[in-house]
PDB file of N, CA and C in Angstrom:
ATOM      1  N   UNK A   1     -69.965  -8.016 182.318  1.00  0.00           N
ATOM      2  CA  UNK A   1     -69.646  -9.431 182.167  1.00  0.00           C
ATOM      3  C   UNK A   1     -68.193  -9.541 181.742  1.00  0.00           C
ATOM      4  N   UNK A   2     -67.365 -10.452 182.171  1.00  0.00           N
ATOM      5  CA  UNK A   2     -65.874 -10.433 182.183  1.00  0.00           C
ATOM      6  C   UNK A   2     -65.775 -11.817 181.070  1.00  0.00           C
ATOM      7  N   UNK A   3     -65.082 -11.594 180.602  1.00  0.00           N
ATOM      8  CA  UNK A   3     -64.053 -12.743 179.456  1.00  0.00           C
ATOM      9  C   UNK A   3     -63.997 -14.054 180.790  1.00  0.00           C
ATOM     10  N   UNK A   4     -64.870 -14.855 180.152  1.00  0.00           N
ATOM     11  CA  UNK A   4     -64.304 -16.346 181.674  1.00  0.00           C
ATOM     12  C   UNK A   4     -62.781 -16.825 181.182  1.00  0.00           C
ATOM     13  N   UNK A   5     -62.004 -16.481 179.643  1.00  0.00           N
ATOM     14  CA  UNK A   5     -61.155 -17.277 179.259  1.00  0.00           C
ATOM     15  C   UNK A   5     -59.721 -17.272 179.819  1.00  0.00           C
ATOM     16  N   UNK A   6     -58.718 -17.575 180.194  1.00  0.00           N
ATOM     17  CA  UNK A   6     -57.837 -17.201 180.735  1.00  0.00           C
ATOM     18  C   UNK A   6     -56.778 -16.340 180.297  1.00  0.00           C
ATOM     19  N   UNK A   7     -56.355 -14.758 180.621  1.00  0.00           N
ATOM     20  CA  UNK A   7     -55.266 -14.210 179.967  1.00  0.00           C
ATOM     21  C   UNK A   7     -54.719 -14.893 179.061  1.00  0.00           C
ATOM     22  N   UNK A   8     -53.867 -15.512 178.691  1.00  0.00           N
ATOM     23  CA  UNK A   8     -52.854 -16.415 178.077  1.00  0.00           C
ATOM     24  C   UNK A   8     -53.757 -17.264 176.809  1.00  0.00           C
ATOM     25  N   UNK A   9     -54.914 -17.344 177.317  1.00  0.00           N
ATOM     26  CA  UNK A   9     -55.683 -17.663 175.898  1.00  0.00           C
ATOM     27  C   UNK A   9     -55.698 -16.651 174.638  1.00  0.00           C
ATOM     28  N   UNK A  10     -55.878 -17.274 173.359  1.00  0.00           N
ATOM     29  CA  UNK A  10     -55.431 -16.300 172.292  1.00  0.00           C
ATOM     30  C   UNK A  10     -56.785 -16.967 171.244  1.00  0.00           C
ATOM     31  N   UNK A  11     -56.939 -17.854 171.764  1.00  0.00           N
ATOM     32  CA  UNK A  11     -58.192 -17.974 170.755  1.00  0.00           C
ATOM     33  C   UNK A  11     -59.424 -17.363 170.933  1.00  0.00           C
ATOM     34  N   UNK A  12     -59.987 -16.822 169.422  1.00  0.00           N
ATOM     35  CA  UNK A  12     -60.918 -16.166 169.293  1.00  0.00           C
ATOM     36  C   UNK A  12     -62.082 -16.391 169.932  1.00  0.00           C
ATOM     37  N   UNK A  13     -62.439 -17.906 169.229  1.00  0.00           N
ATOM     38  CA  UNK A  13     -63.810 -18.678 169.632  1.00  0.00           C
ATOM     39  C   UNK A  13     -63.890 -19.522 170.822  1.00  0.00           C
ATOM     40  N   UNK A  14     -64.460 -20.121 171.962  1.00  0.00           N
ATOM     41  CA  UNK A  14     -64.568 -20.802 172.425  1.00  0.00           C
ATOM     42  C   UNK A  14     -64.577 -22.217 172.181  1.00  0.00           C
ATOM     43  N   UNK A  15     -63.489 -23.172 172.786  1.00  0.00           N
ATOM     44  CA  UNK A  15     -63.169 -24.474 172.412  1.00  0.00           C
ATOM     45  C   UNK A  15     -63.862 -25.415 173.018  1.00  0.00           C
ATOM     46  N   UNK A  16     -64.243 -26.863 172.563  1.00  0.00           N
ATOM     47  CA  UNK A  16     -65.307 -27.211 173.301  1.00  0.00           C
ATOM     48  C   UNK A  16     -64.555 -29.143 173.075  1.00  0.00           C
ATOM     49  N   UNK A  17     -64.815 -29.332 174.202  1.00  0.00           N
ATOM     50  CA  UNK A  17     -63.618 -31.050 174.116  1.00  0.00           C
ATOM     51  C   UNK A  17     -64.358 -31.592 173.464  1.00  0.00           C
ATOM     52  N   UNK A  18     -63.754 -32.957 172.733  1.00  0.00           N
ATOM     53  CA  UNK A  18     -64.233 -34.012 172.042  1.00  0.00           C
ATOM     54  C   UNK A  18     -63.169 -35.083 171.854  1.00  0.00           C
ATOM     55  N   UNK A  19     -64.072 -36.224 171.315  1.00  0.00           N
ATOM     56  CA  UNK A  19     -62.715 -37.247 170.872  1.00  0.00           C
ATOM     57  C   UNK A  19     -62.848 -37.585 169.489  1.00  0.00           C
ATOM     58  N   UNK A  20     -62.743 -37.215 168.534  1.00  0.00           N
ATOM     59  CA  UNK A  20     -63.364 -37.954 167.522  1.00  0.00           C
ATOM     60  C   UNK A  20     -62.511 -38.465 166.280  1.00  0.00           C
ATOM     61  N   UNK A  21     -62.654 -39.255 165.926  1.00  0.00           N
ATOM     62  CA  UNK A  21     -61.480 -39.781 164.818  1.00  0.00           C
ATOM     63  C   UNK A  21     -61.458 -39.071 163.937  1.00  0.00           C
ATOM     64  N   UNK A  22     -60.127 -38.660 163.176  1.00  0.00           N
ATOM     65  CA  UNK A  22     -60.243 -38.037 162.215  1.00  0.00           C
ATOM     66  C   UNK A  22     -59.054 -38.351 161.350  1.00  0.00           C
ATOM     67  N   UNK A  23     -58.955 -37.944 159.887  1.00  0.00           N
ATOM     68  CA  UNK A  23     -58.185 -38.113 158.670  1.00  0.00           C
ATOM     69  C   UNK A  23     -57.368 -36.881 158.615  1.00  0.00           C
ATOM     70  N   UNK A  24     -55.525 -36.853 158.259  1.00  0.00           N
ATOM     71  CA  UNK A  24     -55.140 -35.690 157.592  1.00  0.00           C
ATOM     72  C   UNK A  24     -54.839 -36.028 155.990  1.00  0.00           C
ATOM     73  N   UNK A  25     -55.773 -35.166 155.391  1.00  0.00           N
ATOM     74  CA  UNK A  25     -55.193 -35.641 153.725  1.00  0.00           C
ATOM     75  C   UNK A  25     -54.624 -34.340 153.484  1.00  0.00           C
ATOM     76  N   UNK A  26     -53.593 -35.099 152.652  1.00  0.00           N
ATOM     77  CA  UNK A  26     -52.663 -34.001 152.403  1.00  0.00           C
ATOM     78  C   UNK A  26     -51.977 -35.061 150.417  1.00  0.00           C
ATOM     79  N   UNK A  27     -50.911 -34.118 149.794  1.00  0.00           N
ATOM     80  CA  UNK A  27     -50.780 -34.188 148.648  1.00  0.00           C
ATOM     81  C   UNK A  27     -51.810 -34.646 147.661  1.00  0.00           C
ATOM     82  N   UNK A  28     -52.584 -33.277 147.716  1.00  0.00           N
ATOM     83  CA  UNK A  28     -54.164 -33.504 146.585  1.00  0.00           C
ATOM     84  C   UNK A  28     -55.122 -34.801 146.834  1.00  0.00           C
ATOM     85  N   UNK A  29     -54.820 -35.254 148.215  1.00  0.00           N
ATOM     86  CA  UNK A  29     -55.906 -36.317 149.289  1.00  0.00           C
ATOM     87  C   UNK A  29     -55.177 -37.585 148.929  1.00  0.00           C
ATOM     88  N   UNK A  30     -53.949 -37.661 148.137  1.00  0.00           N
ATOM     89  CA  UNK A  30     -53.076 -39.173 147.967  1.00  0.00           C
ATOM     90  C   UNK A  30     -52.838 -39.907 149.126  1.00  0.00           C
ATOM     91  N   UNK A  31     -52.505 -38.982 150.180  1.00  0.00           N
ATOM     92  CA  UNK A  31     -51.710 -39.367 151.421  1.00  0.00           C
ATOM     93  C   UNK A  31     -52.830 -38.824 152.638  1.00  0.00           C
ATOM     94  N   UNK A  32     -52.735 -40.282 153.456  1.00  0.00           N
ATOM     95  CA  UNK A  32     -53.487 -39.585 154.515  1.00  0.00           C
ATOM     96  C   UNK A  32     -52.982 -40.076 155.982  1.00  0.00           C
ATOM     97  N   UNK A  33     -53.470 -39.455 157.116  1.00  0.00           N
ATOM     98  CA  UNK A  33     -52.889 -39.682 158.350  1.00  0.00           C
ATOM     99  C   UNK A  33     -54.162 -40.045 159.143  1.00  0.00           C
ATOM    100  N   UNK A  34     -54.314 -40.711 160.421  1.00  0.00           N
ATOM    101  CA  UNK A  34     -55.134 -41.020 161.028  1.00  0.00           C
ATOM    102  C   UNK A  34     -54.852 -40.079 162.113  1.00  0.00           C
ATOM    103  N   UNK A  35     -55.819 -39.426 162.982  1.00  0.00           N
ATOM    104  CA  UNK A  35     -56.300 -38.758 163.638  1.00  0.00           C
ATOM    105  C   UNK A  35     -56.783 -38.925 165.002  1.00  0.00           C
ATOM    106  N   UNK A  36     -56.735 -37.974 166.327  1.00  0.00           N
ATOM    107  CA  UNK A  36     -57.730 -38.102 167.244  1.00  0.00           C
ATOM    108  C   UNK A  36     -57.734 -36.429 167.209  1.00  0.00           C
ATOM    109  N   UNK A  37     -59.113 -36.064 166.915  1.00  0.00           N
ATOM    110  CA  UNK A  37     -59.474 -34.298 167.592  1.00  0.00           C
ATOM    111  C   UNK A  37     -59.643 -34.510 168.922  1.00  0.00           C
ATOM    112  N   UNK A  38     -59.406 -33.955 169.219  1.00  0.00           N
ATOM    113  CA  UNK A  38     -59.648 -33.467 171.143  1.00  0.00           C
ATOM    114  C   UNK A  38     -60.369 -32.181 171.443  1.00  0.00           C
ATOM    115  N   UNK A  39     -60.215 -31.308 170.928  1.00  0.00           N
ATOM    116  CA  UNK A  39     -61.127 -30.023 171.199  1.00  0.00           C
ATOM    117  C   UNK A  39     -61.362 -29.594 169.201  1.00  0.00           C
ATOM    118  N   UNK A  40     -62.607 -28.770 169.708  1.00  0.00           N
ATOM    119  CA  UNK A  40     -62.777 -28.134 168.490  1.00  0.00           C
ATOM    120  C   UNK A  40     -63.378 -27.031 169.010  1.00  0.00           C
ATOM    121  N   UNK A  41     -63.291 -25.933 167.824  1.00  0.00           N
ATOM    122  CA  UNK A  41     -63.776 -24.313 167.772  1.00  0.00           C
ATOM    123  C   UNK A  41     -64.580 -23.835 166.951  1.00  0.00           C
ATOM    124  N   UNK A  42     -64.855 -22.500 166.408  1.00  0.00           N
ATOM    125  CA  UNK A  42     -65.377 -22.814 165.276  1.00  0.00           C
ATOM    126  C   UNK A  42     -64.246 -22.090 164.279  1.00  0.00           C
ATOM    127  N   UNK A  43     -62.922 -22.199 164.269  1.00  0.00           N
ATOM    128  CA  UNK A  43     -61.783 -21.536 163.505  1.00  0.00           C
ATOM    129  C   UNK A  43     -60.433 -22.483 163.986  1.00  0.00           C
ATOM    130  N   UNK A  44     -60.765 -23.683 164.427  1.00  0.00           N
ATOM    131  CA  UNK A  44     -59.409 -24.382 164.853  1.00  0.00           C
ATOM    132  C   UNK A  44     -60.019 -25.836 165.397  1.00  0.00           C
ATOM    133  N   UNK A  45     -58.885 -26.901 165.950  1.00  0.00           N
ATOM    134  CA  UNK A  45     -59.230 -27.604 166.724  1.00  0.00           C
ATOM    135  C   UNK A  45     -57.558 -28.130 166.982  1.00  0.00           C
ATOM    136  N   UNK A  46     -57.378 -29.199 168.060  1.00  0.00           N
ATOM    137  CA  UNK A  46     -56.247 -29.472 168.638  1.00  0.00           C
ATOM    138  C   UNK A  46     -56.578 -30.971 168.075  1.00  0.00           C
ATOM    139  N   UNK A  47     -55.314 -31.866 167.381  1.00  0.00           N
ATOM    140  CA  UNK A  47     -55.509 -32.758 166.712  1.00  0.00           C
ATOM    141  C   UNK A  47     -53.931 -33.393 167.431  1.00  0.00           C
ATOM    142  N   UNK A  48     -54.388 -34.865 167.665  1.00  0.00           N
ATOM    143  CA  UNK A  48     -53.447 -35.836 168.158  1.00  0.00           C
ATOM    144  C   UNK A  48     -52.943 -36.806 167.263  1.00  0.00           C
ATOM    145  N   UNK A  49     -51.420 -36.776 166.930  1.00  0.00           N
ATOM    146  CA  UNK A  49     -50.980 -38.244 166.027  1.00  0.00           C
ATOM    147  C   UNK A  49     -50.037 -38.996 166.565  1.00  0.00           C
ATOM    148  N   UNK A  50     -49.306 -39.832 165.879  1.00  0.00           N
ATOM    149  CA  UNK A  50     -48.048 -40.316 166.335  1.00  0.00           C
ATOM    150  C   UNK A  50     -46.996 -39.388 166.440  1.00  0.00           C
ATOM    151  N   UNK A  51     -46.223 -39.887 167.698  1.00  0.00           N
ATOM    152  CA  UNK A  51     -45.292 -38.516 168.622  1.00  0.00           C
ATOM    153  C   UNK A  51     -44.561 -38.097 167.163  1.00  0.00           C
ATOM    154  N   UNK A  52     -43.741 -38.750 166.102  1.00  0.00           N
ATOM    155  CA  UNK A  52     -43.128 -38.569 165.227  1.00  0.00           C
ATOM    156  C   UNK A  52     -43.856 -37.745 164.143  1.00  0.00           C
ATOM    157  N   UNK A  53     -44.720 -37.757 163.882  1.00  0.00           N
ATOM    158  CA  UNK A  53     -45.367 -37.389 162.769  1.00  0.00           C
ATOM    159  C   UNK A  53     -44.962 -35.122 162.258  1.00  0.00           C
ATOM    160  N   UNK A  54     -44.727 -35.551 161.150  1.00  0.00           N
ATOM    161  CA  UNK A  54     -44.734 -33.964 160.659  1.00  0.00           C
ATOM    162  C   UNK A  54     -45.799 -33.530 160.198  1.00  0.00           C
ATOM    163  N   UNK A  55     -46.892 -32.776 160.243  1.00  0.00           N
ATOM    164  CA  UNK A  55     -47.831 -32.550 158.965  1.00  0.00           C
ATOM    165  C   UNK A  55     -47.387 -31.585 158.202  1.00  0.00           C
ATOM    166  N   UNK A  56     -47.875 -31.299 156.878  1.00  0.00           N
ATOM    167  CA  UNK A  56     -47.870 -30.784 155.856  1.00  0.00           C
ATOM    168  C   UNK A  56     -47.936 -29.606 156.648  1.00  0.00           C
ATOM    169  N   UNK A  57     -47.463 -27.481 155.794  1.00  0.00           N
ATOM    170  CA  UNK A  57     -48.123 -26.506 156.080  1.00  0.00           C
ATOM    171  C   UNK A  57     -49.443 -26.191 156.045  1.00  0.00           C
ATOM    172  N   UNK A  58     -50.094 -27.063 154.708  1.00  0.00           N
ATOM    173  CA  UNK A  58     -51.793 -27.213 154.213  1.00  0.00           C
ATOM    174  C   UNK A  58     -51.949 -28.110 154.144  1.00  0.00           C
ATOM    175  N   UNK A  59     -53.233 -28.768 154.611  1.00  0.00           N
ATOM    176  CA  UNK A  59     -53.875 -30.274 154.654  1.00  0.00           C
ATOM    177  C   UNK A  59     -55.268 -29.810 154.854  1.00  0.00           C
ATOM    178  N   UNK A  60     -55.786 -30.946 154.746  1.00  0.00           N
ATOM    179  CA  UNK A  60     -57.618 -31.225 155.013  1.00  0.00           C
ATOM    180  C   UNK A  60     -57.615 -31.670 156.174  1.00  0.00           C
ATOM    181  N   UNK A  61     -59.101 -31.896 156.776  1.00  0.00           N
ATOM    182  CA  UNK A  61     -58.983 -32.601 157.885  1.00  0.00           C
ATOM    183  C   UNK A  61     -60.815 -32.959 157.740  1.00  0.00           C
ATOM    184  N   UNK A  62     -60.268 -34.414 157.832  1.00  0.00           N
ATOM    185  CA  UNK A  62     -61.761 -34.877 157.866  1.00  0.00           C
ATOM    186  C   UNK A  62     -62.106 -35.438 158.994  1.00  0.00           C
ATOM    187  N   UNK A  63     -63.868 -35.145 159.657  1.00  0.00           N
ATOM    188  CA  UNK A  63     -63.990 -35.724 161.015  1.00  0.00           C
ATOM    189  C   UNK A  63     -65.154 -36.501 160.116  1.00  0.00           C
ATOM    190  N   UNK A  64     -65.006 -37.802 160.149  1.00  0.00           N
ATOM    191  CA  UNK A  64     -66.176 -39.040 160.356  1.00  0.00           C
ATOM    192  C   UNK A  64     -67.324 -38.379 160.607  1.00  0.00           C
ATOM    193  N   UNK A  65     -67.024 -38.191 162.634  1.00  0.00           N
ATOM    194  CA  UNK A  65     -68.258 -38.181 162.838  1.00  0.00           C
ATOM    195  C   UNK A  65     -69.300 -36.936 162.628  1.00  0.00           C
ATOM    196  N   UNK A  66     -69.125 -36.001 162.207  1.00  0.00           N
ATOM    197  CA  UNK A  66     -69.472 -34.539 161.721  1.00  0.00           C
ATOM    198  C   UNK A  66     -69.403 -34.701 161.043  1.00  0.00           C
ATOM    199  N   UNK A  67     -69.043 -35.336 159.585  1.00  0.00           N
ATOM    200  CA  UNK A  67     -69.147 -35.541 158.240  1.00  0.00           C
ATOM    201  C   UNK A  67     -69.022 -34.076 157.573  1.00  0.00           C
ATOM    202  N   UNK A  68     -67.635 -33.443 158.197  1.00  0.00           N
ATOM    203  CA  UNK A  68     -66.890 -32.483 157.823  1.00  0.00           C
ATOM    204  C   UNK A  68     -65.341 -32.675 157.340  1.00  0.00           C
ATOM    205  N   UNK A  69     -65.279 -31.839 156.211  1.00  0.00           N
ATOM    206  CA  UNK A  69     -64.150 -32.037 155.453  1.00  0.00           C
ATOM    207  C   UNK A  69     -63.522 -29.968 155.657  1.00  0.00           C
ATOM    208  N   UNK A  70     -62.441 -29.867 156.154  1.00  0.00           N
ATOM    209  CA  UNK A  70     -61.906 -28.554 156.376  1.00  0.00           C
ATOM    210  C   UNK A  70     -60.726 -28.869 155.945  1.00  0.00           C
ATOM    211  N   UNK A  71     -60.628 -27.328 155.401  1.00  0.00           N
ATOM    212  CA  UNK A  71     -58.926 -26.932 155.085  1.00  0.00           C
ATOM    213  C   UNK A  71     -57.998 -26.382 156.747  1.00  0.00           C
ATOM    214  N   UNK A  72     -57.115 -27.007 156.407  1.00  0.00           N
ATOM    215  CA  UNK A  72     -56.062 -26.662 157.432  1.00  0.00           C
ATOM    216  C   UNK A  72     -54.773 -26.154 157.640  1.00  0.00           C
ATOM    217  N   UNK A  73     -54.793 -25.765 158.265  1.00  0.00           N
ATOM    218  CA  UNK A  73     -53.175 -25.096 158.678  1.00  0.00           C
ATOM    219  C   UNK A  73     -52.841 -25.348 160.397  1.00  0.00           C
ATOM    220  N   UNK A  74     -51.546 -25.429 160.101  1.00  0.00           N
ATOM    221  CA  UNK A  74     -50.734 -25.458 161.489  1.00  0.00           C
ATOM    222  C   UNK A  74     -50.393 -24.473 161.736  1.00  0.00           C
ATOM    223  N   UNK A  75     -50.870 -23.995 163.056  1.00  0.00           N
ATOM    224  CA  UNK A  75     -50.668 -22.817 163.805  1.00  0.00           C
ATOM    225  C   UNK A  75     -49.591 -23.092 165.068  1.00  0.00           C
ATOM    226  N   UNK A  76     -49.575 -24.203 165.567  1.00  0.00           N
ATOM    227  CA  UNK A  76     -48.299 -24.640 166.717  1.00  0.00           C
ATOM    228  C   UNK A  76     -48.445 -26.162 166.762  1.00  0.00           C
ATOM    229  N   UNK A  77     -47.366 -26.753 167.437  1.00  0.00           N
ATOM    230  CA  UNK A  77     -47.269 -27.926 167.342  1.00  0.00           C
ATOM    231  C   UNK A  77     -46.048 -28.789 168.620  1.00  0.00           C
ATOM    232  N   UNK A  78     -46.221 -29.728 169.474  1.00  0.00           N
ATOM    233  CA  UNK A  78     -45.578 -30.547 169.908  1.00  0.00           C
ATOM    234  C   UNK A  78     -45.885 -31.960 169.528  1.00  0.00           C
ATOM    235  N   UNK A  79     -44.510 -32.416 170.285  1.00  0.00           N
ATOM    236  CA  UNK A  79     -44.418 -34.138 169.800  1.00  0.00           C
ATOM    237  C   UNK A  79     -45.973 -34.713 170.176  1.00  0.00           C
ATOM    238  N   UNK A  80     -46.550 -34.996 168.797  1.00  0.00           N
ATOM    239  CA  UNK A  80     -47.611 -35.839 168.489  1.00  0.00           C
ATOM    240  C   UNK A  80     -48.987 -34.938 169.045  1.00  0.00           C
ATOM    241  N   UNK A  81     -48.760 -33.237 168.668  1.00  0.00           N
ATOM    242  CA  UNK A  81     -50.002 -32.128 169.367  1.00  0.00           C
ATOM    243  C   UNK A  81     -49.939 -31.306 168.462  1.00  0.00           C
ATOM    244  N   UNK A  82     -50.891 -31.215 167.752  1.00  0.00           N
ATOM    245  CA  UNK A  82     -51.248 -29.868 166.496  1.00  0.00           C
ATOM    246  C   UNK A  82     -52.171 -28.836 166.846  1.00  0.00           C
ATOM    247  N   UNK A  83     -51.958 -27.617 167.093  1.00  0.00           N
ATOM    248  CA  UNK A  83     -52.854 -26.748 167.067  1.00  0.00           C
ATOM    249  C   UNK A  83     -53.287 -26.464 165.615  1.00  0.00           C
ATOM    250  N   UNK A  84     -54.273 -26.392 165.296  1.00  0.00           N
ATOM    251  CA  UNK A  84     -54.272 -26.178 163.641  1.00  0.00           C
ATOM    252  C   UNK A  84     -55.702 -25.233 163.126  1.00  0.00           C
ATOM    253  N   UNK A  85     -56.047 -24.127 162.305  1.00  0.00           N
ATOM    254  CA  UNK A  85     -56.968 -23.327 162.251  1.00  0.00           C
ATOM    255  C   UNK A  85     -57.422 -23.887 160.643  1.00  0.00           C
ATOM    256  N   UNK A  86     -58.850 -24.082 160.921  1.00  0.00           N
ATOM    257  CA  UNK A  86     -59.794 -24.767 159.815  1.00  0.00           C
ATOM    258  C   UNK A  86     -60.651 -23.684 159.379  1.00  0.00           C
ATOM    259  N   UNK A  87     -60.799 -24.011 157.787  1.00  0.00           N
ATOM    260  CA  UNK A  87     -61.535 -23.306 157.319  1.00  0.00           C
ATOM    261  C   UNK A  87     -62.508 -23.761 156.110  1.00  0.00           C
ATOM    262  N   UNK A  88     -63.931 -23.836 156.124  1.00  0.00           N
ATOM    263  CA  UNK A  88     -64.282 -25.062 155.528  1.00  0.00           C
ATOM    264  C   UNK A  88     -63.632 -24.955 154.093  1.00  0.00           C
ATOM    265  N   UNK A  89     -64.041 -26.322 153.139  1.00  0.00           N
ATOM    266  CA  UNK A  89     -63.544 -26.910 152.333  1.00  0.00           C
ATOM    267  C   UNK A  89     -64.943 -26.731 151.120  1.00  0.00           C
ATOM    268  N   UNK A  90     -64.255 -26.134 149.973  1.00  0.00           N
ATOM    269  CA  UNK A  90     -65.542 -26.233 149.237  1.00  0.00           C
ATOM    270  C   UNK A  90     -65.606 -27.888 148.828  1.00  0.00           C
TER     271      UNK A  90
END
């Protein structure tokens, strides 16, 4: 059985699309950003904001609709495209 994923892929887990609203809290949850996830994994997901936006190196990331709260990091990034690797949140 062969890897279906494409060479050039680097992620571990298999990514699976979605749309779902989500929160970035960041400075001890003072500050927060509004969200769209687009794919999720089970060690990452690809998160959409305004083209301008910087995020933090560490943030949370809360999805509504999963009523999941994860720690985050930015792993790559373009105007208003976060690759970012989650790890839950006690």
């Amino acid at each position: 059985m062969t890897d279906a994923r494409p060479a050039q892929e680097r992620r571990k887990a298999t990514r699976k699309r979605c749309l779902f609203r989500g929160r970035v809290l960041f400075n001890d949850n003072i500050r927060t950003l509004d969200c769209m996830v687009r794919n999720l994994s089970d060690g990452g997901a690809l998160i959409e904001t305004e083209a301008l936006t910087i995020l933090p190196a560490g943030f949370r990331l809360a999805i509504d609709a999963r009523r999941s709260l994860s720690a985050g990091v930015v792993r790559w990034h373009q105007p208003g495209k976060f690759g970012v690797e989650l790890r839950e949140s006690a």
